[in-house]
Structure formats: structure tokens, C-alpha cells
N, C-alpha and C. Protein backbone atom coordinates (compact mmCIF):
# COMPACT_ATOMS: atom_id res chain seq x y z
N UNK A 1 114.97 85.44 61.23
CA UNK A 1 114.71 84.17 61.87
C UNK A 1 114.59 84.39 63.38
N UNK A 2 113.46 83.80 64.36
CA UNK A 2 113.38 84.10 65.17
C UNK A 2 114.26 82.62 66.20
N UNK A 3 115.03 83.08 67.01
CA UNK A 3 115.82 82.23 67.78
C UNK A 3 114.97 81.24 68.64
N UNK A 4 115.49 80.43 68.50
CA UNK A 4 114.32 78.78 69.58
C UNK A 4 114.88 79.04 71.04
N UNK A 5 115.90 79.89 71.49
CA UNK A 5 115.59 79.43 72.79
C UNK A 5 115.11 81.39 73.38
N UNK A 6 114.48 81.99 72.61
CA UNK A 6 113.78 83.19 72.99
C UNK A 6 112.64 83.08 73.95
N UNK A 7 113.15 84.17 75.22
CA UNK A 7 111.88 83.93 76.13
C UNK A 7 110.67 84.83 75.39
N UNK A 8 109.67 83.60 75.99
CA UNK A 8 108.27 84.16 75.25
C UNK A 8 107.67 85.32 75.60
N UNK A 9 106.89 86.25 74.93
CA UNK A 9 106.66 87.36 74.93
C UNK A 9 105.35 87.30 76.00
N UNK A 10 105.59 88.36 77.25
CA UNK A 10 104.40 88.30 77.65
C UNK A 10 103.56 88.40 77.57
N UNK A 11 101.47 88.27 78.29
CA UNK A 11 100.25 88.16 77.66
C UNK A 11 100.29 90.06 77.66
N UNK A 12 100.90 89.96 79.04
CA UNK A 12 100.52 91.89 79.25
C UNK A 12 101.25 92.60 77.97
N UNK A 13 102.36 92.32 77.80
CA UNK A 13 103.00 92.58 76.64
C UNK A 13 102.17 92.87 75.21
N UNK A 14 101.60 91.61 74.74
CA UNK A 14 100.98 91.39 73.61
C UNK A 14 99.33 92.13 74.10
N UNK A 15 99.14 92.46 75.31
CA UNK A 15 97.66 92.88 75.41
C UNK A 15 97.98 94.66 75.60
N UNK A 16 98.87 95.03 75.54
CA UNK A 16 99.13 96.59 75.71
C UNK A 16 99.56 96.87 74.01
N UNK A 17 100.52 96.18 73.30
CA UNK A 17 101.17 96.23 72.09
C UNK A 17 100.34 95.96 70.83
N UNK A 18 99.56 94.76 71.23
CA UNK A 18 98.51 94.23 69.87
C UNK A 18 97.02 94.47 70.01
N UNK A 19 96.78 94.91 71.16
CA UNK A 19 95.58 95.88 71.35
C UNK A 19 94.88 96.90 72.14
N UNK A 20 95.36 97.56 73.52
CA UNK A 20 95.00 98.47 73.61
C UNK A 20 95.75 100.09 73.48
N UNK A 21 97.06 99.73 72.52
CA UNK A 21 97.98 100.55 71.43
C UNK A 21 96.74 100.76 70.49
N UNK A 22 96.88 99.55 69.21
CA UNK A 22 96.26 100.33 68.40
C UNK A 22 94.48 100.71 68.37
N UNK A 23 93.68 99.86 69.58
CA UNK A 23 92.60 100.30 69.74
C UNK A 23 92.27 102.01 70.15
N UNK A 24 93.40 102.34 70.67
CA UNK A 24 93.71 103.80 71.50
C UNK A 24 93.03 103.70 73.11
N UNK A 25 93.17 102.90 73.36
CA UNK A 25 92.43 102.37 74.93
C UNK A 25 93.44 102.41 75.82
N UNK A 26 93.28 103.70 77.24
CA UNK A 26 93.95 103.44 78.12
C UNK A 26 93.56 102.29 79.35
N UNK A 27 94.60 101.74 79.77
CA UNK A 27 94.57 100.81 80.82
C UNK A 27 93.50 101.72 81.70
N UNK A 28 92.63 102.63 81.56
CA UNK A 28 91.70 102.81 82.74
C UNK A 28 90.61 102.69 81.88
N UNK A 29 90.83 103.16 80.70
CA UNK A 29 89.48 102.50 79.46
C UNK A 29 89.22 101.39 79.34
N UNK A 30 90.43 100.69 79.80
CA UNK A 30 90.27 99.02 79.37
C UNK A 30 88.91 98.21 80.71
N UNK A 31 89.94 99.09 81.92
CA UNK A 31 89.45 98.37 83.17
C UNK A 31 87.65 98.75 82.88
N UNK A 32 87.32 99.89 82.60
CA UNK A 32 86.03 99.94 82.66
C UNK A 32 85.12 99.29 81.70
N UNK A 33 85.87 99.02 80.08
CA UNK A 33 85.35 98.14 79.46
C UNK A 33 84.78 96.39 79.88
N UNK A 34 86.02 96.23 80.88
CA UNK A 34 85.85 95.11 81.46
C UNK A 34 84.77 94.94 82.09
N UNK A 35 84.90 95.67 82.58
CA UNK A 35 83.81 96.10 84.00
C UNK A 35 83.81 94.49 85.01
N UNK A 36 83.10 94.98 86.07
CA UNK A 36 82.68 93.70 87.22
C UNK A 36 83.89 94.16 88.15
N UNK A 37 84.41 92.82 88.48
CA UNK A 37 85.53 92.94 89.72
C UNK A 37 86.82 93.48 89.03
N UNK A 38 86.70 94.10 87.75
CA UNK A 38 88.37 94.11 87.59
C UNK A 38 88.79 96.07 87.88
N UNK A 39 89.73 95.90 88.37
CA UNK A 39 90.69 96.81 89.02
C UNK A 39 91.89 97.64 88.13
N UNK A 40 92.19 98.56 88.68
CA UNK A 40 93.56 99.51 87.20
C UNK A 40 94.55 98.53 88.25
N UNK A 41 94.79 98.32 89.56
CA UNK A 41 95.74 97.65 89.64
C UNK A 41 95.62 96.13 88.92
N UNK A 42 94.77 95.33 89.24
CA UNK A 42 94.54 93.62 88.88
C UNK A 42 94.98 94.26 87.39
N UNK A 43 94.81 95.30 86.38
CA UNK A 43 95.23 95.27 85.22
C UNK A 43 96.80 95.45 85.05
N UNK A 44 96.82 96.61 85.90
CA UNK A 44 98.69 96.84 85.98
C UNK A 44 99.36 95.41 86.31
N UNK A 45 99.01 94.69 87.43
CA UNK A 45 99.80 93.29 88.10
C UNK A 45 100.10 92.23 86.47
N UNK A 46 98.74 92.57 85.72
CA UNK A 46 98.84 91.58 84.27
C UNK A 46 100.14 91.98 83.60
N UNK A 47 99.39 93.38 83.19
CA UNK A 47 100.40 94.00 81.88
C UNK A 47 102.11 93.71 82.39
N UNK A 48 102.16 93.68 83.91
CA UNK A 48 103.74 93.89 84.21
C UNK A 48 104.22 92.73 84.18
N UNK A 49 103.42 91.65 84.39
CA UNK A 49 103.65 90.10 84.29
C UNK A 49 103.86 89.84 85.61
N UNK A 50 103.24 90.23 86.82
CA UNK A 50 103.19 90.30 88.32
C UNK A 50 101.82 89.30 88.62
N UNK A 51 101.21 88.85 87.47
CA UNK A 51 99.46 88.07 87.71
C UNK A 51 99.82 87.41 86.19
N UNK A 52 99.48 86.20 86.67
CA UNK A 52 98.89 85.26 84.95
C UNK A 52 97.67 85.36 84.74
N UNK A 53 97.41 84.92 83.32
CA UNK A 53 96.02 84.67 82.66
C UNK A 53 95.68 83.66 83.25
N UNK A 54 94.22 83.35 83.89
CA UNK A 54 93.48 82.56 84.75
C UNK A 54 92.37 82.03 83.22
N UNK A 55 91.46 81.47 83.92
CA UNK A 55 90.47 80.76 82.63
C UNK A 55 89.75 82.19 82.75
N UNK A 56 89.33 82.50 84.01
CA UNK A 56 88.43 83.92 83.91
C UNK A 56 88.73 85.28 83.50
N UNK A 57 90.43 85.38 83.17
CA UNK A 57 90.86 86.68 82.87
C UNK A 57 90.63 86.63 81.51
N UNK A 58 91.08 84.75 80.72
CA UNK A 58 91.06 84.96 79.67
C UNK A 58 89.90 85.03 79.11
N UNK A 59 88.60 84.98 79.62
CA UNK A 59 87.02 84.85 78.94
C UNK A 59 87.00 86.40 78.97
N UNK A 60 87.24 87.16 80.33
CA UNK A 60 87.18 88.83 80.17
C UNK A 60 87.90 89.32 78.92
N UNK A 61 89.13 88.69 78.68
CA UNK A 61 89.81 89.73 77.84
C UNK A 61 89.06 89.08 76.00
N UNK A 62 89.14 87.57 76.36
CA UNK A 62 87.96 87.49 74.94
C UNK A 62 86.65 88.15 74.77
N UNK A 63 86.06 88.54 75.65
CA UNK A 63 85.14 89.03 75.14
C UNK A 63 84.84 89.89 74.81
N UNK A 64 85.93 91.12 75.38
CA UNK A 64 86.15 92.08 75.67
C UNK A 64 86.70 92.65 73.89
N UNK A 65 87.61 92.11 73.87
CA UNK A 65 88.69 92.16 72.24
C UNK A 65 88.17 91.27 71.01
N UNK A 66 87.29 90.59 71.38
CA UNK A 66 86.89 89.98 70.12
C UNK A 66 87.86 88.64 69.81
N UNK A 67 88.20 87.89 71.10
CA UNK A 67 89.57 86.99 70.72
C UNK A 67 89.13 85.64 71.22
N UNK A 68 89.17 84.73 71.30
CA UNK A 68 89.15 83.31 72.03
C UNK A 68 89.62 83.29 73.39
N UNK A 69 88.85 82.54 74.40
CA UNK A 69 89.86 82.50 75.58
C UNK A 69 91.48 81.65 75.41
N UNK A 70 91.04 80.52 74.14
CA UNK A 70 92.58 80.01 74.19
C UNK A 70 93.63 81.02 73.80
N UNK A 71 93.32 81.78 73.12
CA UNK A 71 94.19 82.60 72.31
C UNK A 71 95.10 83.50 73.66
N UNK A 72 94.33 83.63 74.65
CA UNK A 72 95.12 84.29 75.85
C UNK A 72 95.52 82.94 77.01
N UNK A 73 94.68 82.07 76.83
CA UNK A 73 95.45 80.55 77.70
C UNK A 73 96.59 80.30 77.10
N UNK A 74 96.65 80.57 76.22
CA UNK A 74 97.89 80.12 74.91
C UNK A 74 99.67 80.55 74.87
N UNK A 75 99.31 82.09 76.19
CA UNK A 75 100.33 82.82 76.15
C UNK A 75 101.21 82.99 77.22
């Protein structure tokens, strides 16, 4: 049973753990997948939970992973 007053899991968390783990994608594979303005730091600031998901991080990382932008607004 998962406890109700558990802090929620971060996006960087769930975006290092639920996909660029098992995709085999390093955070410098990722950044270039992204491509445009994004940065290995602007990626590090995410994953560490130092930057939130914006509407535009979350359209990059949907399109990027095959996911919805809500699915990362969501987190």
C-alpha cells in the first residue's frame, strides 16, 4: 500500500528511471535527441529537481519519448 501523505516522485526522477534507464540513453544522448536550445546542464537542473516542467519542456520531452505533454504537466 502506498502511503497518502508520500512526497511525490520527481519528473527528473521518473524521466532518468522510466526512460532514459531502460531506453539506454545517456543524459548527453538525450540532450542531443532533443536538440534546439536544450543544454546537458538545462537537463541536469531537471533530472535534480533544480528546474520544473514548463509547457515547452513538456512538448520536448513528449515528443521526444513518445508521451503526452500532460503526462509530464502531470508530475
Amino acid at each position: 500500500m502506498i502511503p497518502a501523505n508520500r512526497k511525490p516522485t520527481e519528473p527528473g526522477k521518473i524521466l532518468v528511471e522510466e526512460f532514459l534507464i531502460p531506453l539506454k540513453l545517456s543524459q548527453s544522448d538525450f540532450v542531443k535527441l532533443l536538440g534546439g536550445t536544450w543544454t546537458q546542464p538545462k537537463l541536469s537542473a531537471i533530472i535534480s529537481g533544480k528546474k520544473s516542467i514548463t509547457k515547452k519542456i513538456a512538448l520536448d520531452f513528449a515528443k521526444s519519448l513518445g508521451t503526452s505533454p500532460e503526462f509530464w504537466m502531470g508530475l
